[in-house]
N, C-alpha and C. Protein backbone atom coordinates (compact mmCIF):
# COMPACT_ATOMS: atom_id res chain seq x y z
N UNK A 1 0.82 -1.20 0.00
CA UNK A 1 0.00 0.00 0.00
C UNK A 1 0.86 1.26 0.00
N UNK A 2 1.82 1.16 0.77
CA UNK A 2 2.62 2.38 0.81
C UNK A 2 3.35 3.39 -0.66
N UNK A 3 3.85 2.14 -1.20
CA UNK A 3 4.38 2.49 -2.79
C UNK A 3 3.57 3.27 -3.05
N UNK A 4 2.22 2.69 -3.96
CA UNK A 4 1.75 3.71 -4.80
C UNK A 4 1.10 4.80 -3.88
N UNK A 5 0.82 4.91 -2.77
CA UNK A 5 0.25 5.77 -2.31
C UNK A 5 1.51 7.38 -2.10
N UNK A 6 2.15 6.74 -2.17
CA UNK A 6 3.45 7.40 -1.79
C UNK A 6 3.50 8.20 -3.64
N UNK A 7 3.90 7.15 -4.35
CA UNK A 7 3.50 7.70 -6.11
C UNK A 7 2.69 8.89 -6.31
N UNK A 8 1.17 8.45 -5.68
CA UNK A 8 0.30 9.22 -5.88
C UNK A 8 0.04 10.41 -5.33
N UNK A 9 1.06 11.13 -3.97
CA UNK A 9 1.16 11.75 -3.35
C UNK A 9 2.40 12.55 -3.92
N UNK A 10 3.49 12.12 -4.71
CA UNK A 10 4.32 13.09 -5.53
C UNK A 10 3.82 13.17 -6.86
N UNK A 11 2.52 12.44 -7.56
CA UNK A 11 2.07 13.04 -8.59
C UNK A 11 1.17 14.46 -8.10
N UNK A 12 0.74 14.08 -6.77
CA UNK A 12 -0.11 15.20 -6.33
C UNK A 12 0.67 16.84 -6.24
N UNK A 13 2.08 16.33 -5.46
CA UNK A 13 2.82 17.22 -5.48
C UNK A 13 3.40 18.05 -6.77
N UNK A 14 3.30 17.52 -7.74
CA UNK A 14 3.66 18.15 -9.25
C UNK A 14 2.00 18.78 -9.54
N UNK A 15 0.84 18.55 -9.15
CA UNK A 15 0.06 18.82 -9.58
C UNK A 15 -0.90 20.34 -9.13
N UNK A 16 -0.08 20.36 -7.74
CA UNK A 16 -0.28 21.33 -6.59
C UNK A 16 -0.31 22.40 -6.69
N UNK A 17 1.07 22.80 -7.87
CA UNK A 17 1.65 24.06 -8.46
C UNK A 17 0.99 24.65 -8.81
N UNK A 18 -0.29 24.84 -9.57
CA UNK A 18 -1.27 25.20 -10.38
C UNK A 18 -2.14 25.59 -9.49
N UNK A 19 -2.52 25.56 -7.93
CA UNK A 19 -3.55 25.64 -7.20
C UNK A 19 -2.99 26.68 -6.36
N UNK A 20 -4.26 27.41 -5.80
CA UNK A 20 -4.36 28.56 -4.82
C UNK A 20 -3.66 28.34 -3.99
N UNK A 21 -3.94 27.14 -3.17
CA UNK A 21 -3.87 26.44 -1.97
C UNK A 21 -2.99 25.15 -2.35
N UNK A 22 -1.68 24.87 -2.31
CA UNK A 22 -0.74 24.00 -2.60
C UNK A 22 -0.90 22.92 -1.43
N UNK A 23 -1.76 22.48 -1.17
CA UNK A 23 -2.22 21.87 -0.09
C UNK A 23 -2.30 20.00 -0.56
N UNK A 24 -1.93 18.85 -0.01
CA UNK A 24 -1.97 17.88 -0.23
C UNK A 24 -2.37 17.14 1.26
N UNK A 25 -3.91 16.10 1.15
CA UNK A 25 -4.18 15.77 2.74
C UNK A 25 -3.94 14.85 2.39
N UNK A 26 -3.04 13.73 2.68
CA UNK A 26 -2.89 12.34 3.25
C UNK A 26 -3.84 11.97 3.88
N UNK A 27 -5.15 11.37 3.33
CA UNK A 27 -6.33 10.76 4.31
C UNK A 27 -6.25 9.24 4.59
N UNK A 28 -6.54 8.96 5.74
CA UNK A 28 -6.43 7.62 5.83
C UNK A 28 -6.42 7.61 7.39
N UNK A 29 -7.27 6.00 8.08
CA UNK A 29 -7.42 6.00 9.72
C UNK A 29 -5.94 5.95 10.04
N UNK A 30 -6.20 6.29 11.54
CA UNK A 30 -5.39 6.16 12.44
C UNK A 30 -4.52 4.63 12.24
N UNK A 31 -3.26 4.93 12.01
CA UNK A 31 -2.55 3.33 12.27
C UNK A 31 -2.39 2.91 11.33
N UNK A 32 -2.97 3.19 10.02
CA UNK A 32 -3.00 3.04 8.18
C UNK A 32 -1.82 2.73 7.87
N UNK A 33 -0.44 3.61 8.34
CA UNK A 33 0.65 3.43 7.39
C UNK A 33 1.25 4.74 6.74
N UNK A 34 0.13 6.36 7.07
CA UNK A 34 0.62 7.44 6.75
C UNK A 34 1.90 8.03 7.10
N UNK A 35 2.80 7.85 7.98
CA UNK A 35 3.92 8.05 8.46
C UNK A 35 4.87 7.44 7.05
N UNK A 36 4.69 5.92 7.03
CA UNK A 36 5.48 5.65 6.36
C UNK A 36 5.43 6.20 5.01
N UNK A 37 4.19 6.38 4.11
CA UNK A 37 4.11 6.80 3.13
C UNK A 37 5.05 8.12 2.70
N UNK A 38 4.47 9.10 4.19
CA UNK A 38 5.62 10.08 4.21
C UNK A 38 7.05 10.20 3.81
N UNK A 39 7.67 9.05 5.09
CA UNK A 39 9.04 8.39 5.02
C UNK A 39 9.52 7.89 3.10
N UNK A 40 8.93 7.31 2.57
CA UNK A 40 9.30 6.59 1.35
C UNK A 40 8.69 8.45 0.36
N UNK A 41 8.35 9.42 0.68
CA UNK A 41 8.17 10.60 0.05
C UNK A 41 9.21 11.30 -0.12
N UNK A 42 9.91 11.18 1.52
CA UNK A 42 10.82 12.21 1.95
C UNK A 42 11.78 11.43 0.97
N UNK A 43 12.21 10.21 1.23
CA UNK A 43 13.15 9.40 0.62
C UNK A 43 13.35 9.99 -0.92
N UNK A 44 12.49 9.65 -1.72
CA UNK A 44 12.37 10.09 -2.91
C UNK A 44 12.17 12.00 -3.44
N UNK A 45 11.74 12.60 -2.20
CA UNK A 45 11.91 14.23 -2.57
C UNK A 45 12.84 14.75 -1.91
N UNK A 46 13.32 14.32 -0.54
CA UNK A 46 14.49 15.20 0.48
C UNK A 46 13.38 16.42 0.92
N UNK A 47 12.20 16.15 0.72
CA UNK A 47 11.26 16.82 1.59
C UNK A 47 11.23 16.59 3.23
N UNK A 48 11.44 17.68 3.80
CA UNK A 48 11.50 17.41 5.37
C UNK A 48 10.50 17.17 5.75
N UNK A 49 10.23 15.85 6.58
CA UNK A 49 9.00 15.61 7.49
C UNK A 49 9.12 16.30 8.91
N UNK A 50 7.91 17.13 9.17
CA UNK A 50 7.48 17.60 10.60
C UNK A 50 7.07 17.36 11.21
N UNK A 51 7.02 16.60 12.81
CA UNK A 51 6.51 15.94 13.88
C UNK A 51 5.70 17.12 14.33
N UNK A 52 4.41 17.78 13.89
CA UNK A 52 3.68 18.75 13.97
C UNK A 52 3.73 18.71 15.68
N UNK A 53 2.67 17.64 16.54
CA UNK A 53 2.27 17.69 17.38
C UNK A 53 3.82 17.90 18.55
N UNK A 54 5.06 17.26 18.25
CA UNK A 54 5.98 17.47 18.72
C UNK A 54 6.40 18.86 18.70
N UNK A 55 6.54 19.90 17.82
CA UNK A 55 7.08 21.07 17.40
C UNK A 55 6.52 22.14 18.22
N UNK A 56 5.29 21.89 17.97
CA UNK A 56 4.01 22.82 18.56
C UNK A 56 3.91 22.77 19.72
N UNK A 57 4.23 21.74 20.57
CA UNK A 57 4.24 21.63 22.00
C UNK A 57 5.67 22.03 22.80
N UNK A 58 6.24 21.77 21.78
CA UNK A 58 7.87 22.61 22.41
C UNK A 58 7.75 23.96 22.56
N UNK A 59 7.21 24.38 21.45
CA UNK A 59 7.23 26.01 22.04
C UNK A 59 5.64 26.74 22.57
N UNK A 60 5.07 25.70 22.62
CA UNK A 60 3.98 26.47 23.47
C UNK A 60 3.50 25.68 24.85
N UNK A 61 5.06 25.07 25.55
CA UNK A 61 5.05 24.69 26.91
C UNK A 61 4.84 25.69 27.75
N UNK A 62 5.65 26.84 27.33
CA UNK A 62 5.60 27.94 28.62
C UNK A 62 4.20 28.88 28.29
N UNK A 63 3.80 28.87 27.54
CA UNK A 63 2.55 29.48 27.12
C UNK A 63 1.27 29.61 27.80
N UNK A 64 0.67 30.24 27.94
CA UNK A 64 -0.95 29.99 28.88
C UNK A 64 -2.44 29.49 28.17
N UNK A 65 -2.91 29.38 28.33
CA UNK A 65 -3.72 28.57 27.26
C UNK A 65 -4.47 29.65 26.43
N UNK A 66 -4.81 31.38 26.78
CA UNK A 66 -4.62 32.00 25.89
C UNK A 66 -3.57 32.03 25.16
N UNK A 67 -2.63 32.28 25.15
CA UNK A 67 -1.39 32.31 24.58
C UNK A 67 -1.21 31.80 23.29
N UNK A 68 -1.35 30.12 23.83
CA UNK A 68 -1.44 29.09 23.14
C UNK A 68 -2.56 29.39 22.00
N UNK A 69 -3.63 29.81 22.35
CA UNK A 69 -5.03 29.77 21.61
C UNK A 69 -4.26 31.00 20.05
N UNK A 70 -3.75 32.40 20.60
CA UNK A 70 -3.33 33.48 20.06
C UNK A 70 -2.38 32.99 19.20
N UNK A 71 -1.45 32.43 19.06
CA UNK A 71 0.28 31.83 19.23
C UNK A 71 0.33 30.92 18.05
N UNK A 72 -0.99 30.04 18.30
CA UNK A 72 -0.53 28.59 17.06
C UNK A 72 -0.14 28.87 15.50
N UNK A 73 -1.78 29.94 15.18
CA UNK A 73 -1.23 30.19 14.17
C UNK A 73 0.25 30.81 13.65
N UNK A 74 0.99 31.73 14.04
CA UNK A 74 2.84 32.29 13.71
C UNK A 74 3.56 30.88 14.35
N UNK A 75 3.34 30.62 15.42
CA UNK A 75 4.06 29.06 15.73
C UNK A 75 4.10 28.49 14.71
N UNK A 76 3.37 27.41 13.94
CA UNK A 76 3.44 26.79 13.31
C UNK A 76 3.76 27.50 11.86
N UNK A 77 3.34 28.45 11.58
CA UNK A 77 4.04 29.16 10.00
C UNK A 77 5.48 28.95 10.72
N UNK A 78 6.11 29.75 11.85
CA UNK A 78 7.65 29.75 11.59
C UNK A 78 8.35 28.43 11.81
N UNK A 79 7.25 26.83 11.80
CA UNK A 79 8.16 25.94 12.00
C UNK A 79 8.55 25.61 10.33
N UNK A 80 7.19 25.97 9.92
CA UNK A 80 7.07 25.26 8.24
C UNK A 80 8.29 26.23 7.51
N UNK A 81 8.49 27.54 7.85
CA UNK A 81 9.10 28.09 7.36
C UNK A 81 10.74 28.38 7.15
N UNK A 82 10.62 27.44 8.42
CA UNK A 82 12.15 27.43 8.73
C UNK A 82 12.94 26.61 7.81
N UNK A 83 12.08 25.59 6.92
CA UNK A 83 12.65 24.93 5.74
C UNK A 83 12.39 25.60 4.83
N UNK A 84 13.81 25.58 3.81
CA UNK A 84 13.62 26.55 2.60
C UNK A 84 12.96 25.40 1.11
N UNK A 85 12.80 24.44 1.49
CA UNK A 85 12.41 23.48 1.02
C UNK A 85 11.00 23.77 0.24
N UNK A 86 10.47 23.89 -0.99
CA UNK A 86 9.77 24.08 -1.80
C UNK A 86 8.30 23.16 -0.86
N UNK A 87 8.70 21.96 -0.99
CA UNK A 87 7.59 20.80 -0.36
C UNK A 87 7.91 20.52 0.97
N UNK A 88 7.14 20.49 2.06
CA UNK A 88 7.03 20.02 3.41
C UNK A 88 6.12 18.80 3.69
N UNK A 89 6.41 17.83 4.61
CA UNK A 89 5.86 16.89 4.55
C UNK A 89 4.98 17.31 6.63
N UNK A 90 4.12 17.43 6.72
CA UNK A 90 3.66 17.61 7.65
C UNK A 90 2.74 15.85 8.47
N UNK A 91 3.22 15.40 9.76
CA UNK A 91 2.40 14.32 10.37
C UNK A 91 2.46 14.61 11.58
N UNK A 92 1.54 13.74 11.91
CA UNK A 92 0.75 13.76 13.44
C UNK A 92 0.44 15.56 14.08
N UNK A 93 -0.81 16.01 13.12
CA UNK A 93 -1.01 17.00 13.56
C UNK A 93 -2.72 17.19 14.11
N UNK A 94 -2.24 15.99 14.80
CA UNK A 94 -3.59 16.33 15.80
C UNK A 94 -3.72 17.01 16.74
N UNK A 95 -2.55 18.25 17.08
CA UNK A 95 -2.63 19.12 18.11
C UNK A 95 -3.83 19.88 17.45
N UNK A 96 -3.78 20.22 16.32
CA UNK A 96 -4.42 21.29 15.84
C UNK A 96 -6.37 21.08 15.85
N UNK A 97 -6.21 19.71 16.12
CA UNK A 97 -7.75 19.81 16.44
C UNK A 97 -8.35 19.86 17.99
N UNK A 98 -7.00 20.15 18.84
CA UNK A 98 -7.55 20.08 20.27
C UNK A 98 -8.24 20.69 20.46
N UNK A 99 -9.82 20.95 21.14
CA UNK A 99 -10.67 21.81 20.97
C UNK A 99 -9.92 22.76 21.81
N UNK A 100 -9.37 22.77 23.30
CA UNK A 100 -9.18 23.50 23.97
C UNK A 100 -8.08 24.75 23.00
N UNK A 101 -7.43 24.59 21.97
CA UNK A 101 -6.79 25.35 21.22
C UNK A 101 -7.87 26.68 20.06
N UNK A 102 -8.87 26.12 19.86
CA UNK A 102 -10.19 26.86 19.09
C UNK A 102 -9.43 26.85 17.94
N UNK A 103 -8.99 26.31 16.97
CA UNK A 103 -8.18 26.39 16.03
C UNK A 103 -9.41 25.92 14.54
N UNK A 104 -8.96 26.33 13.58
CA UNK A 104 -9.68 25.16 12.44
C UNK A 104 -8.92 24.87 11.36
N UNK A 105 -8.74 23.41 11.69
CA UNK A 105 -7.42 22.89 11.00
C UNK A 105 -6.98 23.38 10.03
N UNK A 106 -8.22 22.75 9.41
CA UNK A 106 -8.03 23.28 7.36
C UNK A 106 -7.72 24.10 6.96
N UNK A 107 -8.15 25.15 7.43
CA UNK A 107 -7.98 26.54 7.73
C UNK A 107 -6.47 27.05 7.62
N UNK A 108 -5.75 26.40 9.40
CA UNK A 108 -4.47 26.46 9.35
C UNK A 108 -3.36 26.11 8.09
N UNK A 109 -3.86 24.75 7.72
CA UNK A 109 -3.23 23.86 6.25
C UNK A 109 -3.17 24.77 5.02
N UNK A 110 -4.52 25.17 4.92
CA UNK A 110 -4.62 26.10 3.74
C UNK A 110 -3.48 27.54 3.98
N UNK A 111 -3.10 27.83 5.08
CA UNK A 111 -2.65 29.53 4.73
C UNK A 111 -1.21 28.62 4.82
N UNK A 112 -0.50 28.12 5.30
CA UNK A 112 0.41 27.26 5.01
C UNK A 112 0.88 27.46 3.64
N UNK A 113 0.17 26.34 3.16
CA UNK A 113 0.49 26.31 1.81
C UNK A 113 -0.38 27.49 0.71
N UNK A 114 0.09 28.18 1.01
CA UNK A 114 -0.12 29.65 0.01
C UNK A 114 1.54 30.29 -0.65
N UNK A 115 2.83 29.52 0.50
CA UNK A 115 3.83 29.79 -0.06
C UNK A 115 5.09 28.53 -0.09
N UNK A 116 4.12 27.47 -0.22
CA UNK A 116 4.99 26.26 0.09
C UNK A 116 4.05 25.19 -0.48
N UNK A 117 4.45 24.31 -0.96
CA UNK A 117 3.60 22.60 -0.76
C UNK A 117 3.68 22.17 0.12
N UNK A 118 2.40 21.98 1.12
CA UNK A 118 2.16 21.21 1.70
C UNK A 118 1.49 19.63 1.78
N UNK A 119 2.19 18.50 2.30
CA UNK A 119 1.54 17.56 2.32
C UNK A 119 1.65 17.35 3.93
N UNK A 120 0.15 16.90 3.99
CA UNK A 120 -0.57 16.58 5.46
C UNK A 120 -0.96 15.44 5.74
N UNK A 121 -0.55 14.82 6.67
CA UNK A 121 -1.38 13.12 7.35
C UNK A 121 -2.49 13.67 7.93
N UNK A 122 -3.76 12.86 7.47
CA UNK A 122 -4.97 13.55 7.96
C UNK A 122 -5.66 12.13 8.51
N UNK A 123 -5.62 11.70 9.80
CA UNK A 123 -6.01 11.03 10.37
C UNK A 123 -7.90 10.81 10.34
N UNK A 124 -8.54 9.95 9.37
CA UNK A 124 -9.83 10.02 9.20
C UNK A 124 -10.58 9.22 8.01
N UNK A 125 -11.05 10.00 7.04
CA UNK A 125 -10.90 9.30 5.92
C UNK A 125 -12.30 10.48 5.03
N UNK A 126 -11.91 9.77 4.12
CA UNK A 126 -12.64 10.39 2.56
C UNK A 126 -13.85 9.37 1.98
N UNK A 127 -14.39 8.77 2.79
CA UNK A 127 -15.13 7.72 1.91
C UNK A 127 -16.41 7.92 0.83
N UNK A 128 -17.24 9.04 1.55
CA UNK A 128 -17.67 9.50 0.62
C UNK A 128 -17.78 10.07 -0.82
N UNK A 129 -16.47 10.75 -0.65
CA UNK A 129 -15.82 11.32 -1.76
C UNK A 129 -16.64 12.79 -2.13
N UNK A 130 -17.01 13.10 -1.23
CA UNK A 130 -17.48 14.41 -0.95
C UNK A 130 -16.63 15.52 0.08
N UNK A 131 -16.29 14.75 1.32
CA UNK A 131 -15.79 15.43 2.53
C UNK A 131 -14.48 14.25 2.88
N UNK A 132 -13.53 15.68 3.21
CA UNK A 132 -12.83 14.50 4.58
C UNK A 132 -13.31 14.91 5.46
N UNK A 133 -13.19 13.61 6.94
CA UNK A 133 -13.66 13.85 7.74
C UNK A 133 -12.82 13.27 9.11
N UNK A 134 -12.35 14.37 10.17
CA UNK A 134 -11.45 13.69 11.10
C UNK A 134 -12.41 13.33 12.42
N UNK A 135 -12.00 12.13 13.07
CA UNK A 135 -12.64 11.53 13.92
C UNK A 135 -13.92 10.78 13.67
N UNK A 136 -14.69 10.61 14.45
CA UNK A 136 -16.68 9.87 14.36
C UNK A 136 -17.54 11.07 14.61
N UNK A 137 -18.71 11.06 14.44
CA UNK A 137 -19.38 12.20 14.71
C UNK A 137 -19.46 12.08 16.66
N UNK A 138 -19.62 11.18 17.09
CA UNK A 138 -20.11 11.29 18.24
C UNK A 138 -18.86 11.63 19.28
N UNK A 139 -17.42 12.21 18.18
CA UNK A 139 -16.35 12.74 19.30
C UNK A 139 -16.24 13.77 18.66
N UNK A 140 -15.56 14.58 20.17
CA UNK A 140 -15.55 15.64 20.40
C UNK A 140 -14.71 16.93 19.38
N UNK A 141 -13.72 16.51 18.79
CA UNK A 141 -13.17 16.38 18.05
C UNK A 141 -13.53 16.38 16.46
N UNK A 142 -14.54 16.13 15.98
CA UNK A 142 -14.94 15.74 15.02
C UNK A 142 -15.32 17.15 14.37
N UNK A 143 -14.43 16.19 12.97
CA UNK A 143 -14.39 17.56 11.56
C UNK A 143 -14.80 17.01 10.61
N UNK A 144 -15.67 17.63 9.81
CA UNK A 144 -15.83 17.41 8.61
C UNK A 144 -16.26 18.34 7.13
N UNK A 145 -15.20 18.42 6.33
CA UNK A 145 -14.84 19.25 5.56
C UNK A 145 -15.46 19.13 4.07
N UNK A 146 -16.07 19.72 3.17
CA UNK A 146 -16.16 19.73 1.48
C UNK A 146 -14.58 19.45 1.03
N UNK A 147 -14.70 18.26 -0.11
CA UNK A 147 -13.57 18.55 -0.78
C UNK A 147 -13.67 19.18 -1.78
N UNK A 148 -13.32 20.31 -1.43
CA UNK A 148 -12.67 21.49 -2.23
C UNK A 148 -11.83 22.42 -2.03
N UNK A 149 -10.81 22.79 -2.48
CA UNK A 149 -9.62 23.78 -2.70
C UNK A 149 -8.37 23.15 -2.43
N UNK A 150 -8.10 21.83 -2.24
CA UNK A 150 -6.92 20.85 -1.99
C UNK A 150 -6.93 19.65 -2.66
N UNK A 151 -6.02 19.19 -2.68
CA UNK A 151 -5.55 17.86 -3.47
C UNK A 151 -6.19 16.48 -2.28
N UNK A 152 -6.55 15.74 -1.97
CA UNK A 152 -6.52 14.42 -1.53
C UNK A 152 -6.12 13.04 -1.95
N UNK A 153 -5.21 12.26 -1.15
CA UNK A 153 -4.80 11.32 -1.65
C UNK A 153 -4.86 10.11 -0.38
N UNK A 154 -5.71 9.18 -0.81
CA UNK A 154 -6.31 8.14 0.43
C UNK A 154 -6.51 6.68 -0.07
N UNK A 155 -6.43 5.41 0.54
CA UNK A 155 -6.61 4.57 -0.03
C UNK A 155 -7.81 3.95 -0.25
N UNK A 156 -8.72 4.69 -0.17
CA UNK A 156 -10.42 4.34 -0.81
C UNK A 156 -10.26 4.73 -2.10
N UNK A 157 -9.53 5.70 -2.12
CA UNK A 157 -10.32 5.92 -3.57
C UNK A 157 -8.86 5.63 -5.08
N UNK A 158 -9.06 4.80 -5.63
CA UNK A 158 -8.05 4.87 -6.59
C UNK A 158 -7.79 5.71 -8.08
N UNK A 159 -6.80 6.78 -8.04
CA UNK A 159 -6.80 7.18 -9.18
C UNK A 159 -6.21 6.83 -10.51
């Protein structure tokens, strides 16, 4: 599974260029194999992978939970930014849906990639082929998005 998904995620990345929003979501559940897909990406682009939820918590330890709430968004632009790297490989960014943060993910992903490619592990899935959607409805947590203005690449659906 990893190969072509990995394929289909640097055809995405050539395809990105052309879009508002250079945005690529890695959809797929929890435990799938998205890490690695990453890993065999980076391999083949020298795209840096970002331990989102790691990064984000380093520098908003000393922070107050306003702070934190104010903060995420420039936090996380100056981690992505700190690579001069055309494509970024972004995983495990489930900080960004902590409610206690008031954040909205997509949101975040999208202004991201306005000056970079982004590709994102999006813990959830696409089955419909209408929306991604992170988590079940009955948690707390739970997102669910139109696909539109980004690339998706998941293993339901084959292109």
């Amino acid at each position: 599974m990893s190969e072509p998904l990995a394929d289909r995620v640097i055809q995405g990345i050539g395809q990105a260029t052309d879009l508002y929003h250079r945005l690529i979501i890695l959809v797929a559940p929890a435990g799938s194999g998205k890490t690695s897909i990453l890993k065999n990406v980076h391999d083949r682009t020298a795209a840096p992978i970002l331990n989102i939820n790691l990064e984000l918590s380093r520098r908003m330890l000393d922070c107050t939970e306003r702070q934190r709430t104010l903060q995420l968004p420039r936090l996380l632009s100056e981690i992505v930014s700190a690579f001069s790297a055309e494509v970024v490989l972004l995983d495990n960014i489930e900080i960004l849906f902590d409610l206690s943060l008031k954040q909205d993910p997509l949101r975040l992903l999208q202004g991201l990639s306005r000056n970079k490619t982004v590709v994102a592990a999006w813990s959830g899935s696409a089955a419909d082929g209408k929306h991604i959607v992170y988590a079940t409805p009955d948690h707390p947590e739970y997102r669910r998005y139109p696909l539109q203005g980004f690339l998706t690449v998941n293993p339901e659906v084959n292109a």
